[in-house]
C-alpha atoms as a PDB file:
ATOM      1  CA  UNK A   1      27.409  30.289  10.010  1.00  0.00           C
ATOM      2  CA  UNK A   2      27.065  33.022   7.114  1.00  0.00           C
ATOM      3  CA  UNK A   3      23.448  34.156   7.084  1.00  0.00           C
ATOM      4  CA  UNK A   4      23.497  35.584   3.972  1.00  0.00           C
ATOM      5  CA  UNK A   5      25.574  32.993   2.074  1.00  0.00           C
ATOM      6  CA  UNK A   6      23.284  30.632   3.013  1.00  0.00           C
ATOM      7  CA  UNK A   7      20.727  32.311   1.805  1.00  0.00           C
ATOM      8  CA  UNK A   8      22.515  32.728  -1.490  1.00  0.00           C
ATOM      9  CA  UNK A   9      22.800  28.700  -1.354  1.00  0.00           C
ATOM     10  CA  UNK A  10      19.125  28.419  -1.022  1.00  0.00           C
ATOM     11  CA  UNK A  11      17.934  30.760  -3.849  1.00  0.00           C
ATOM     12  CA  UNK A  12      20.792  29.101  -6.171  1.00  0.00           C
ATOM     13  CA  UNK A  13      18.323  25.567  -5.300  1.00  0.00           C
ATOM     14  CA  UNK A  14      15.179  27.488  -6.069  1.00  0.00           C
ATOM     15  CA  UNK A  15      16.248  28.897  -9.577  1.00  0.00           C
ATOM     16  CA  UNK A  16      19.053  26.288 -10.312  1.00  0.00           C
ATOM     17  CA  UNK A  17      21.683  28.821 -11.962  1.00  0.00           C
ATOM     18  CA  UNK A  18      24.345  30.697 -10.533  1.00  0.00           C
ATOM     19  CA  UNK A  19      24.055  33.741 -13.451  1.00  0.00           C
ATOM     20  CA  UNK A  20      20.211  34.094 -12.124  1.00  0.00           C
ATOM     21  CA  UNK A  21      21.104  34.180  -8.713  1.00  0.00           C
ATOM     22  CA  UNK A  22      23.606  36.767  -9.341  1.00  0.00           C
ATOM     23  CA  UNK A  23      21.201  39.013 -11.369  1.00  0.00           C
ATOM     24  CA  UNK A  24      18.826  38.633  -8.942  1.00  0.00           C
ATOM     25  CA  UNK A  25      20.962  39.594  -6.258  1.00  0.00           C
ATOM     26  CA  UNK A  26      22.981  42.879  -8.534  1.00  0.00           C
ATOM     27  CA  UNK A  27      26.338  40.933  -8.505  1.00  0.00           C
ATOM     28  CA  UNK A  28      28.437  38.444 -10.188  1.00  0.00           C
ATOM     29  CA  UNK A  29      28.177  35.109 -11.309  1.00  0.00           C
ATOM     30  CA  UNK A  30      31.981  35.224 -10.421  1.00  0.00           C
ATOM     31  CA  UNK A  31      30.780  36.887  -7.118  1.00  0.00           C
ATOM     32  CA  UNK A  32      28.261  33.937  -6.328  1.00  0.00           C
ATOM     33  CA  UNK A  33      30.639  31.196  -7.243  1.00  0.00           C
ATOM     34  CA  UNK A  34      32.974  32.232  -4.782  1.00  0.00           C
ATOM     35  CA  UNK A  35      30.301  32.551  -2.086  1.00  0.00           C
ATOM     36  CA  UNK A  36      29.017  28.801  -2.999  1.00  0.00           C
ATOM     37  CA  UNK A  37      32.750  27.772  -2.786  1.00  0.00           C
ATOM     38  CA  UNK A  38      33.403  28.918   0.676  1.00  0.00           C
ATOM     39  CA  UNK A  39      30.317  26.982   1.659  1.00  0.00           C
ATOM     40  CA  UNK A  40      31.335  24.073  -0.046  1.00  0.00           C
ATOM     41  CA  UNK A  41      35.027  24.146   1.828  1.00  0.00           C
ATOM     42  CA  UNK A  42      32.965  24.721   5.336  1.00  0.00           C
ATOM     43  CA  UNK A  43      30.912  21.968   4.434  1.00  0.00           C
ATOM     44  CA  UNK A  44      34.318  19.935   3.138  1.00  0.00           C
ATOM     45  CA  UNK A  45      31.904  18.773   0.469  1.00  0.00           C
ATOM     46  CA  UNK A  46      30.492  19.876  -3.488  1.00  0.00           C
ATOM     47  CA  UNK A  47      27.220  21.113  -2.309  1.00  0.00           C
ATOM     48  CA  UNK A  48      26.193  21.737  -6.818  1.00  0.00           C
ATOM     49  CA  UNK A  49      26.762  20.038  -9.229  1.00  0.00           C
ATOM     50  CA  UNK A  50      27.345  22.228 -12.568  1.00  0.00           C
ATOM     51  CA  UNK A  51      25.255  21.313 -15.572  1.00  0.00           C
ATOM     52  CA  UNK A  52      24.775  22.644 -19.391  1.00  0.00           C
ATOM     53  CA  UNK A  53      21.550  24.165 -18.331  1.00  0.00           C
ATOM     54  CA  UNK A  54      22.732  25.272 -14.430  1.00  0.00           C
ATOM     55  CA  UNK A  55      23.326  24.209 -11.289  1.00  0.00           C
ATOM     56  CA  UNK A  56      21.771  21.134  -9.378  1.00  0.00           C
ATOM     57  CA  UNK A  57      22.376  19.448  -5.716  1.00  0.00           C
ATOM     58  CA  UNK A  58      24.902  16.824  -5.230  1.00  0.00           C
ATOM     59  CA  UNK A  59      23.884  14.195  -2.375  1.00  0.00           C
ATOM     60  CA  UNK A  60      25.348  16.423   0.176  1.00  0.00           C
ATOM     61  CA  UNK A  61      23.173  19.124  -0.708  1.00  0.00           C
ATOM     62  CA  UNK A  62      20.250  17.387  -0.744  1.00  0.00           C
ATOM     63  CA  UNK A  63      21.309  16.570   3.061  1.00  0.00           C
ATOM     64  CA  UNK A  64      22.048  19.699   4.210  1.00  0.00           C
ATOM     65  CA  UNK A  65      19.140  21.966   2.286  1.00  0.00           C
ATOM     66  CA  UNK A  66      15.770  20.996   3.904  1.00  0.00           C
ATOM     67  CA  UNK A  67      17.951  22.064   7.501  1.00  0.00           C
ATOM     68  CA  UNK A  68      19.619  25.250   5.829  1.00  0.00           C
ATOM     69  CA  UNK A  69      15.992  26.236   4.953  1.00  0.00           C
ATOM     70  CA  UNK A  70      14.877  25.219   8.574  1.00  0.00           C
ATOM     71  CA  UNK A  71      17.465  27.359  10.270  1.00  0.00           C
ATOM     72  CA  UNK A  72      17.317  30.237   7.961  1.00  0.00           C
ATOM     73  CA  UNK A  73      13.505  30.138   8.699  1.00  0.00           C
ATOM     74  CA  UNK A  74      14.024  30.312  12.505  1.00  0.00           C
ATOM     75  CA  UNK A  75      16.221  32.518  12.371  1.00  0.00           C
ATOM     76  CA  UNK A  76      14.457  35.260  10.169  1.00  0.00           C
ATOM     77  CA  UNK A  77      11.611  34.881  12.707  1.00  0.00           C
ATOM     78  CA  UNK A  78      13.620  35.354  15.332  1.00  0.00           C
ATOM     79  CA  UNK A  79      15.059  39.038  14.016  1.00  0.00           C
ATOM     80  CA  UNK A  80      11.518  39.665  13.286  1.00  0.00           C
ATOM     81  CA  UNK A  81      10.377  39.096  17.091  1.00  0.00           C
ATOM     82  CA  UNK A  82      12.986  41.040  17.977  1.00  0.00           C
ATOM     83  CA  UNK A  83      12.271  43.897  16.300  1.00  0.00           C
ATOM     84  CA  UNK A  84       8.689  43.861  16.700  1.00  0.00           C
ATOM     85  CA  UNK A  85       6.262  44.229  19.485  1.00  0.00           C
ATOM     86  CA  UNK A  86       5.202  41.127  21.771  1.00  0.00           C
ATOM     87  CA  UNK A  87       2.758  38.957  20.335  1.00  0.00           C
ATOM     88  CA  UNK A  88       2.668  40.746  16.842  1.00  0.00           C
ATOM     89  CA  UNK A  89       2.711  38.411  13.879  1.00  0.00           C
ATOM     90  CA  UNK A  90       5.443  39.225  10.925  1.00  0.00           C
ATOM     91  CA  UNK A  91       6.854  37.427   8.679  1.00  0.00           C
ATOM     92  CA  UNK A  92       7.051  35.696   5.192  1.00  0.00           C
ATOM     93  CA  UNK A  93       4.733  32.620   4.954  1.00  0.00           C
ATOM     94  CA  UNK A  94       5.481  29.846   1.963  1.00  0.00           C
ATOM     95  CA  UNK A  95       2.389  27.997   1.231  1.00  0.00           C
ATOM     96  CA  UNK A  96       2.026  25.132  -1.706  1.00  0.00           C
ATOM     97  CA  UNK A  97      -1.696  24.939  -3.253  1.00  0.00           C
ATOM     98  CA  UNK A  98      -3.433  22.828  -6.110  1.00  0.00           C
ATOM     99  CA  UNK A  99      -4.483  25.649  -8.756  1.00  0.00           C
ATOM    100  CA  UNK A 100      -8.042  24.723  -8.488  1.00  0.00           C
ATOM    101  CA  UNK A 101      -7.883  25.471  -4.610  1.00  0.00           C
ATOM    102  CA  UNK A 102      -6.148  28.798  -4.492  1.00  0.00           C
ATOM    103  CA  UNK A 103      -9.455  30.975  -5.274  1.00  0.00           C
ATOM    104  CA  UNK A 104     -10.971  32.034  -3.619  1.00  0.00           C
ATOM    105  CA  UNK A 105      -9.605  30.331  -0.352  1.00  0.00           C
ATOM    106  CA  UNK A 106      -6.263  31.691  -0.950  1.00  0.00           C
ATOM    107  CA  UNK A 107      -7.656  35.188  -2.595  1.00  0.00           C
ATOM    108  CA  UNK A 108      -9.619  35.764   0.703  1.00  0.00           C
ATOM    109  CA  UNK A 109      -6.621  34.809   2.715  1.00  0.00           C
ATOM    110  CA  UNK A 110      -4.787  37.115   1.117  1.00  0.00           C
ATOM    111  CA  UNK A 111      -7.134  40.400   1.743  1.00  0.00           C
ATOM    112  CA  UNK A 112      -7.295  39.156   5.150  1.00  0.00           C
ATOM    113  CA  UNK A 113      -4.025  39.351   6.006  1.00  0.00           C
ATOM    114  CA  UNK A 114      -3.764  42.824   4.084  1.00  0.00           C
ATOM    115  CA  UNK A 115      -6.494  44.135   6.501  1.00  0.00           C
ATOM    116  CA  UNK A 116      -5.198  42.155   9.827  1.00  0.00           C
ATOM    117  CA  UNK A 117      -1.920  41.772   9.690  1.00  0.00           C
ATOM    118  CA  UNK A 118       0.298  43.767   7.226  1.00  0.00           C
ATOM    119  CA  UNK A 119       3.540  42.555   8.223  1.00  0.00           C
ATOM    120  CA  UNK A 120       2.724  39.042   7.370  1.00  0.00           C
ATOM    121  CA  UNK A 121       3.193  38.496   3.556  1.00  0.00           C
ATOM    122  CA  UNK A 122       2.180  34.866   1.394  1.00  0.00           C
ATOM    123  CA  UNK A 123       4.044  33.526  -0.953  1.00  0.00           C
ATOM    124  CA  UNK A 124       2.435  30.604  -2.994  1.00  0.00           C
ATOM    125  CA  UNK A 125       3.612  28.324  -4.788  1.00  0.00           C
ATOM    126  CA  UNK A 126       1.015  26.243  -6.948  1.00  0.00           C
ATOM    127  CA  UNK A 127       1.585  22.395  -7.914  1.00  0.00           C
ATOM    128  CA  UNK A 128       0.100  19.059  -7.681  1.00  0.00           C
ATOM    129  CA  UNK A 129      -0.354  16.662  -4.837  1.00  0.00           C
ATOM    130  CA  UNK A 130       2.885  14.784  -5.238  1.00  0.00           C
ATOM    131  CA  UNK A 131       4.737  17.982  -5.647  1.00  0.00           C
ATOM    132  CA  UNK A 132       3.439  19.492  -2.772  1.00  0.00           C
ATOM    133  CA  UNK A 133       3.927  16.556  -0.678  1.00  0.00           C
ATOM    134  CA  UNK A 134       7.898  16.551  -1.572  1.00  0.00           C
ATOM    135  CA  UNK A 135       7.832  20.446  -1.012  1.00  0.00           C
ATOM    136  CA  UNK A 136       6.692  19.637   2.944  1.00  0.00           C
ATOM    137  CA  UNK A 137       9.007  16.747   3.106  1.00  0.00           C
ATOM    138  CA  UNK A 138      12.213  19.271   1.950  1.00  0.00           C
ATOM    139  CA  UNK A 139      10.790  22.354   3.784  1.00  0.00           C
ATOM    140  CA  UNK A 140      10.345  24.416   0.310  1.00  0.00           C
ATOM    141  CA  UNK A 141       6.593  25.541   1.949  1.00  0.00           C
ATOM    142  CA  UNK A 142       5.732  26.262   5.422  1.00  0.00           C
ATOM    143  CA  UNK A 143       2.270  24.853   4.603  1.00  0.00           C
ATOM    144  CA  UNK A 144       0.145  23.341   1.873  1.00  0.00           C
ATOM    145  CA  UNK A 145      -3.359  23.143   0.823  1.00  0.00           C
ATOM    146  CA  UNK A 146      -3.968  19.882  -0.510  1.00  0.00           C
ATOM    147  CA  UNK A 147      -6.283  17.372  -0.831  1.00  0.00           C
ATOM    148  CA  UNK A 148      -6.654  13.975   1.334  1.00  0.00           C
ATOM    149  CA  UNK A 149      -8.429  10.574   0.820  1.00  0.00           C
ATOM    150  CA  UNK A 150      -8.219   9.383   4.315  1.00  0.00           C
ATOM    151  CA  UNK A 151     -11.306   9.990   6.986  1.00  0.00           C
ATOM    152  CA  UNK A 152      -8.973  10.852   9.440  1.00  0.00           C
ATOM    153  CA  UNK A 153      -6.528  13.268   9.711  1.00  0.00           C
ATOM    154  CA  UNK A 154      -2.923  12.349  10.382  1.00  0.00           C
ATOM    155  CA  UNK A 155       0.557  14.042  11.188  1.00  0.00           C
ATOM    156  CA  UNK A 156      -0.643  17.339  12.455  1.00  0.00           C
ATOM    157  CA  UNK A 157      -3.267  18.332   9.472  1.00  0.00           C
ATOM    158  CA  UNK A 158      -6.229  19.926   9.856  1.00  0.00           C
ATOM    159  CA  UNK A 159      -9.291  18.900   7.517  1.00  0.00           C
ATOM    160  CA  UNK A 160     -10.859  22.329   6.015  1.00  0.00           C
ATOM    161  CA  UNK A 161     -14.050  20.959   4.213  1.00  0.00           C
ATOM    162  CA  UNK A 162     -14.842  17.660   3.106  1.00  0.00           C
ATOM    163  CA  UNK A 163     -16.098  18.059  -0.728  1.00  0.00           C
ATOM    164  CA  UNK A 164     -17.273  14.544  -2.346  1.00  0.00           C
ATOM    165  CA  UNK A 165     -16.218  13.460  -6.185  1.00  0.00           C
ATOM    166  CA  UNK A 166     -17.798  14.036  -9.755  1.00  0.00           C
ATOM    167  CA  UNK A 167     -17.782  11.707 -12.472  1.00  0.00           C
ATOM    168  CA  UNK A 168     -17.438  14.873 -15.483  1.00  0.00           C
ATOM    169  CA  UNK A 169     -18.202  14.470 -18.677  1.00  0.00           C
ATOM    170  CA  UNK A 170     -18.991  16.766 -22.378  1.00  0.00           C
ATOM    171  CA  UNK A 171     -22.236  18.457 -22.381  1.00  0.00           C
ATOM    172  CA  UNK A 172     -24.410  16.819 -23.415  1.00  0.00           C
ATOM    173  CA  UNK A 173     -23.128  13.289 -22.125  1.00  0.00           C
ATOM    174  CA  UNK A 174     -25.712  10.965 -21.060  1.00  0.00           C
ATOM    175  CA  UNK A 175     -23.672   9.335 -18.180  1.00  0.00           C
ATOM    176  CA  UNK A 176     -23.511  12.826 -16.661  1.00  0.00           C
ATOM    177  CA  UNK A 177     -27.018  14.105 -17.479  1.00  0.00           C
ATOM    178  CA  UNK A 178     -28.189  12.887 -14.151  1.00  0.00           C
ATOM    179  CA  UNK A 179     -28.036  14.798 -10.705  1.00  0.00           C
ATOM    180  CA  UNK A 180     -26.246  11.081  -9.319  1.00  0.00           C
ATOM    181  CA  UNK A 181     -24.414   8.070 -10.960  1.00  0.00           C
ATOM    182  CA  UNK A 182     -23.646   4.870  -9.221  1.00  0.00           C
ATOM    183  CA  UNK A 183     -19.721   4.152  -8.565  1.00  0.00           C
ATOM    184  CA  UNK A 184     -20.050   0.832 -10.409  1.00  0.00           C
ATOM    185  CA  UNK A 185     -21.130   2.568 -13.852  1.00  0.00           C
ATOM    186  CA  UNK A 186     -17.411   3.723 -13.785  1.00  0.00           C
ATOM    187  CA  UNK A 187     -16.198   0.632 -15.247  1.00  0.00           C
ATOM    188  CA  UNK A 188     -14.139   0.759 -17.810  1.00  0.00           C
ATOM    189  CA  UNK A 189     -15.179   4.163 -19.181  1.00  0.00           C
ATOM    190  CA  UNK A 190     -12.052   6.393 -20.775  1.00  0.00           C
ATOM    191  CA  UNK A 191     -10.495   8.336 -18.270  1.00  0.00           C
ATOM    192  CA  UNK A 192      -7.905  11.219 -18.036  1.00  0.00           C
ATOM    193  CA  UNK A 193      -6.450  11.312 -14.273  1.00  0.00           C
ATOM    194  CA  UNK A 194      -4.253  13.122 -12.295  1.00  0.00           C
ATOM    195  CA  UNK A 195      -0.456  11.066 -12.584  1.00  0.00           C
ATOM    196  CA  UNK A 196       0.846   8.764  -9.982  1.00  0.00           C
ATOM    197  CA  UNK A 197       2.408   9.282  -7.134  1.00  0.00           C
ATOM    198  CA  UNK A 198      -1.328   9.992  -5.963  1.00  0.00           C
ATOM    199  CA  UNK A 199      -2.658   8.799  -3.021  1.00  0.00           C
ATOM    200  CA  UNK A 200      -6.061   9.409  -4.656  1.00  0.00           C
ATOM    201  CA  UNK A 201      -5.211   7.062  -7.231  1.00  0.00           C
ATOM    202  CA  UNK A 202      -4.006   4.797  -4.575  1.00  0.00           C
ATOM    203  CA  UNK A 203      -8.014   5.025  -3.038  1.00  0.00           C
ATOM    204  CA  UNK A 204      -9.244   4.490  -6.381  1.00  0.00           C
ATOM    205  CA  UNK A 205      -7.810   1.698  -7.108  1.00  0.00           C
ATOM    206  CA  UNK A 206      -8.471  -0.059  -4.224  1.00  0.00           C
ATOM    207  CA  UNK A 207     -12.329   0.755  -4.136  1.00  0.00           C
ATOM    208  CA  UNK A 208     -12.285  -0.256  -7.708  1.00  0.00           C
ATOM    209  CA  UNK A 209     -10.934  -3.303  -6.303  1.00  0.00           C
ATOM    210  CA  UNK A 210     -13.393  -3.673  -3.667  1.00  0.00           C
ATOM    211  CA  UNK A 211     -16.610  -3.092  -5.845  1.00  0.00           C
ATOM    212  CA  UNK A 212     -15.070  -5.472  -8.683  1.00  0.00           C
ATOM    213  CA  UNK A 213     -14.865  -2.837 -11.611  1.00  0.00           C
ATOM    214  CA  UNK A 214     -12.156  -1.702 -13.369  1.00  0.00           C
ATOM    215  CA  UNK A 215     -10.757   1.990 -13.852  1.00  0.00           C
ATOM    216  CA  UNK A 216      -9.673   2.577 -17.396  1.00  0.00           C
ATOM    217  CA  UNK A 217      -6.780   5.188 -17.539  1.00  0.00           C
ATOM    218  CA  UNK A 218      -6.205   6.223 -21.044  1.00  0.00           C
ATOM    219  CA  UNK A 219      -4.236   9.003 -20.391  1.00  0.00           C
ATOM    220  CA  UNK A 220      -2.282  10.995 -17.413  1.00  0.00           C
ATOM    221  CA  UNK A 221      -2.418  14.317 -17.527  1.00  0.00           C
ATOM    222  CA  UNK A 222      -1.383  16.661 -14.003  1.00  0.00           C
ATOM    223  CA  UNK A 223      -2.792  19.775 -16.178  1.00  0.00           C
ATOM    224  CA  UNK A 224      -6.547  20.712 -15.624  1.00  0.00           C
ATOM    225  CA  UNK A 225      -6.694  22.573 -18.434  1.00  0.00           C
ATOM    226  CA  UNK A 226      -5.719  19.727 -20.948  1.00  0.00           C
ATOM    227  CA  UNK A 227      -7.798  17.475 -18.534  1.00  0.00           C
ATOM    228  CA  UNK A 228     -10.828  19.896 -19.414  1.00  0.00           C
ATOM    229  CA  UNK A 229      -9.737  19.690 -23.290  1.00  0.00           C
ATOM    230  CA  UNK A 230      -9.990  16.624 -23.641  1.00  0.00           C
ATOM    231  CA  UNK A 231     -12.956  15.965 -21.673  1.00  0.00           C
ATOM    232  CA  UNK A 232     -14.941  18.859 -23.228  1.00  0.00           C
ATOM    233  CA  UNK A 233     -14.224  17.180 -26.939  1.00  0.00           C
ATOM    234  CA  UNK A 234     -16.131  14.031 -25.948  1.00  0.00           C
ATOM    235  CA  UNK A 235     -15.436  10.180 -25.473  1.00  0.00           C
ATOM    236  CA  UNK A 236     -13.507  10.944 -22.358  1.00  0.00           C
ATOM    237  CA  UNK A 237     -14.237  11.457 -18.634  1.00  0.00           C
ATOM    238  CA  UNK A 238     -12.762  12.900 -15.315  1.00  0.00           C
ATOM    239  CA  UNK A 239     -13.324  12.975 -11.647  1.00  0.00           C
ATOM    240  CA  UNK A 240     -13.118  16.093 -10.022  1.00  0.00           C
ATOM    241  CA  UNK A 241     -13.938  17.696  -6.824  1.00  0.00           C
ATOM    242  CA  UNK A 242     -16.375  20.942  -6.949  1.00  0.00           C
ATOM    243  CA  UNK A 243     -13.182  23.393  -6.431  1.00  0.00           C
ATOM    244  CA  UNK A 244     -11.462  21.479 -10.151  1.00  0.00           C
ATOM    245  CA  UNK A 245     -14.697  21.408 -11.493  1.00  0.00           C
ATOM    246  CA  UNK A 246     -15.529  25.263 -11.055  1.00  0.00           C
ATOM    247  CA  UNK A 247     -11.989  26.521 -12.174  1.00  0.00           C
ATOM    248  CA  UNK A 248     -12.590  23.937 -15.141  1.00  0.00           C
ATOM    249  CA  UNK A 249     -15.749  25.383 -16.658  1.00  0.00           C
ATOM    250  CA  UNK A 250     -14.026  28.430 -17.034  1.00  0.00           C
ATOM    251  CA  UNK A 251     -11.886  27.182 -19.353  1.00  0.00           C
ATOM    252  CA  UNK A 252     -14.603  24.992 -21.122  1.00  0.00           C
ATOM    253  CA  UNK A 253     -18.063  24.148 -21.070  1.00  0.00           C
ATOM    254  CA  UNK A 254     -18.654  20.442 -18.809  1.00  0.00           C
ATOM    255  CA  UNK A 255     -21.423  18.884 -17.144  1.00  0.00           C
ATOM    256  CA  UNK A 256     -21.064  16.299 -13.913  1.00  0.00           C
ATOM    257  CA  UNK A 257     -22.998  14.170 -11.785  1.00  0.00           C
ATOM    258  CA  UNK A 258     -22.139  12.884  -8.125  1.00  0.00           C
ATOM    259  CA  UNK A 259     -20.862   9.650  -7.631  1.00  0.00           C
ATOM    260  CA  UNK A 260     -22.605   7.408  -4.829  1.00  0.00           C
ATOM    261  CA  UNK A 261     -22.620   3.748  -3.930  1.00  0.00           C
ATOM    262  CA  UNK A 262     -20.300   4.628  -2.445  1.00  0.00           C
ATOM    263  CA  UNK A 263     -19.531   8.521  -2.371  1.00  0.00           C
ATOM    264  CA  UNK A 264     -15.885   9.300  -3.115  1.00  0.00           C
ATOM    265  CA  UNK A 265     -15.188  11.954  -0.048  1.00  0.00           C
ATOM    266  CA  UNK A 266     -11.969  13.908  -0.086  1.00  0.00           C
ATOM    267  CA  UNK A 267     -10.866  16.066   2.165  1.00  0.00           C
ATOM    268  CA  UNK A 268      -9.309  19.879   1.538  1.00  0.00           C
ATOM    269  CA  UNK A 269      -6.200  19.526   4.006  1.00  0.00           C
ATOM    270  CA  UNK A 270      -4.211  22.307   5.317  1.00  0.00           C
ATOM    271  CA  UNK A 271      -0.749  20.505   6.175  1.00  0.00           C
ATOM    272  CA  UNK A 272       2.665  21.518   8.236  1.00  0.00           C
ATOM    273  CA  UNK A 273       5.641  21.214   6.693  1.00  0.00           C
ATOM    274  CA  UNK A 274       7.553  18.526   9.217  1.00  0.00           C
ATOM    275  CA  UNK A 275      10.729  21.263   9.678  1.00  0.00           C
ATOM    276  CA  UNK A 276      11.363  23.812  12.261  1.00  0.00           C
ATOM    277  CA  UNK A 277       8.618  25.351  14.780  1.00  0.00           C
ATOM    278  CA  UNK A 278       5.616  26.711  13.183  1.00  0.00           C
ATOM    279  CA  UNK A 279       6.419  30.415  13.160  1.00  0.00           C
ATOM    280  CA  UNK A 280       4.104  33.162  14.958  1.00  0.00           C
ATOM    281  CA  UNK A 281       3.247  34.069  11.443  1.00  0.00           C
ATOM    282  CA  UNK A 282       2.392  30.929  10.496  1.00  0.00           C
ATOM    283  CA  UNK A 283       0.092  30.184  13.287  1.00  0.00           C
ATOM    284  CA  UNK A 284      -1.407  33.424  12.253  1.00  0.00           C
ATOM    285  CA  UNK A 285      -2.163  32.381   8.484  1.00  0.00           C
ATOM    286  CA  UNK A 286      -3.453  29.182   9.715  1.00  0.00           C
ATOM    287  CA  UNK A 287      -6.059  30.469  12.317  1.00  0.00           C
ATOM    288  CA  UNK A 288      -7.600  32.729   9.431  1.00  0.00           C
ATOM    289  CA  UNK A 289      -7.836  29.985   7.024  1.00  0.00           C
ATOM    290  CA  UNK A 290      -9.669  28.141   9.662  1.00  0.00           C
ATOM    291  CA  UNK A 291     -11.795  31.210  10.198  1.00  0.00           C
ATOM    292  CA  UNK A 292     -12.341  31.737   6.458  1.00  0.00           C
ATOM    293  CA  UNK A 293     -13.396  28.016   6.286  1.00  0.00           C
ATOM    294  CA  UNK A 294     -15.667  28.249   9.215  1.00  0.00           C
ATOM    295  CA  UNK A 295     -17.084  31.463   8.193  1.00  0.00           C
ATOM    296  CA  UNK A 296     -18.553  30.062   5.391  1.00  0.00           C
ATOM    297  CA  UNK A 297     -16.694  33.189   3.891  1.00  0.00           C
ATOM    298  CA  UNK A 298     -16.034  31.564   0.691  1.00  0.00           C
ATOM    299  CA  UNK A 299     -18.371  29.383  -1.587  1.00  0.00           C
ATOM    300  CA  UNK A 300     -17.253  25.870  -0.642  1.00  0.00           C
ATOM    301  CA  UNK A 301     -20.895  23.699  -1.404  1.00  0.00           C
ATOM    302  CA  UNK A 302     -21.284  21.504  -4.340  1.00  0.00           C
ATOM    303  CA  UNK A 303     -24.369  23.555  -5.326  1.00  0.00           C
ATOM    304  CA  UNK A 304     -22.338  26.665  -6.268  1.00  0.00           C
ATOM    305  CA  UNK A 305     -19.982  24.760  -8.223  1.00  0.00           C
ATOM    306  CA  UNK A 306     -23.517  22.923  -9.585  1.00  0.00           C
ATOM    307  CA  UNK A 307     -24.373  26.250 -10.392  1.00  0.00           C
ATOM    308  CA  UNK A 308     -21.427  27.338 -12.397  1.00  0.00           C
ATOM    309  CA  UNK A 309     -21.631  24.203 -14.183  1.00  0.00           C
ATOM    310  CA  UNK A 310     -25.026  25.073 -15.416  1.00  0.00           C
ATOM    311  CA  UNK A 311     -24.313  28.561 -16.075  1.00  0.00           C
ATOM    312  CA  UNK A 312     -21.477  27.249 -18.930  1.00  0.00           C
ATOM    313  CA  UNK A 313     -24.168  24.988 -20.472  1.00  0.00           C
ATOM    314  CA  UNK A 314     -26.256  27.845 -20.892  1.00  0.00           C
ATOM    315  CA  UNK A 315     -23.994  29.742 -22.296  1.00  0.00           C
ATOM    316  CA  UNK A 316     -23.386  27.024 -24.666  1.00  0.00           C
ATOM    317  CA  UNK A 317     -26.818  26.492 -25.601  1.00  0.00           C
ATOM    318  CA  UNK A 318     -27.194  30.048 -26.881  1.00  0.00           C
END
């Protein structure tokens, strides 16, 4: 198989046009075409579809890509063991995040692997929890930092911190004025939440079910900025975990309270993506963000975010 054109093929999925790939790369578009067509006659199959705006997978690319990326992945790691001493790490690892998670957890993983291990490099991809699901399911990330409802941790992830859920509101909301507020005082007040698929939806719903109350969801919104908007102008509420609820008070003042009876626990997963070996490099990024966790290295408790919080109301009061 041709290395590099396969490589080509899997940069032409990431940026979905030939003329980018081939800019990218200091060629042709005619250059790249031909490269894609001698694939496609290996494969004995259109691996792209062409489009008005670029390039997208036909069914037998969307086969073949998650194991071209698996392979190509191996076998980078393999030249880099090769041309590297035993047992040291190198290596490019892909990780998928949620926004609100990346700092500091990935800003400290970052320096650490700067001061470590210099031959490992990150590169991070943000998105929500749907997207980053597909991303482990096609092998576009080696890992992701996501969040998870269930209290027990399945198909190989490893549970970082388990943070518990804030009904957020305007300042100077009553609902949220208190330090706690009962999970049955949630029904039926406006709310903007993250869109479906969402397996935190999913757990919403059904305790919603379970405690008889019902979760008004006036508006969708994957964007924690415009989730912050909104909720900052009044009338509307969220539910956020400490790590949304710190990156949102920097965009706008909020205040939240804790919800209990029952508490709404998520978990901050770090999850495998299910192709290929886990690389040395890999293994290496997932150790320190273990460490970081463990550390305590990083601000993870509700009463920094609590803090910050208050710090924005001040602000506003002045």
């Amino acid at each position: 198989m041709n290395h590099a054109a396969w490589k080509i093929f899997i940069d032409a999925v990431e940026r979905g046009s030939l003329s980018k790939v081939a800019a990218a790369h200091g060629t042709s578009q005619p250059h790249i075409s031909r490269l894609i067509g001698e694939l496609e006659q290996e494969c004995g199959g259109r691996l792209f579809q062409r489009t008005g705006r670029g390039v997208v997978l036909t069914e037998l690319g969307l086969r073949i890509a998650p194991k071209v990326r698996a392979w190509l992945a191996c076998t980078d790691q393999l030249v880099n063991d090769i041309h590297t001493s035993a047992g040291t790490p190198i290596g490019t690892v892909r990780i998928g995040c949620l926004p609100s998670i990346e700092h500091p957890l990935v800003t400290t993983l970052y320096y650490r692997l700067r001061e470590r291990y210099p031959l490992v490099q990150i590169s991070v991809r943000e998105g929500q929890g749907a997207q980053l699901e597909t991303w482990l399911e096609d092998g576009s990330v080696d890992l992701a930092i996501l969040y998870r409802s269930s209290p027990v941790a399945r198909n190989g992830d490893t549970y970082l911190v388990r943070t518990p859920t804030y009904l957020v509101g305007a300042v100077g909301d009553t609902l949220t004025a208190q330090p706690t507020i009962p999970f049955a005082s949630l029904h039926n007040l406006p709310f903007v939440l993250f869109c479906r698929p969402s397996s935190w939806r999913n757990m919403l719903d059904q305790m919603a079910y379970e405690h008889s109350i019902s979760i008004n969801v006036a508006l969708e919104a994957n964007s924690l900025s415009l989730q912050t908007h909104i909720v900052a102008a009044g009338g509307m509420y969220a539910l956020l975990g400490p790590y949304a609820i710190s990156a949102a008070t920097k965009v706008a003042p909020l205040q939240a309270t804790q919800v209990i009876n029952p508490v709404i626990h998520r978990h901050i997963a770090l999850a495998m993506s299910r192709h290929g070996e886990l690389t040395h490099a890999c293994k290496t990024v997932m150790q320190l963000l273990k460490e970081i966790v463990s550390l305590n290295d990083i601000h993870l408790a509700a009463p920094g975010m609590l803090s910050v919080i208050s710090d924005a109301q001040d602000a506003t009061v002045s």
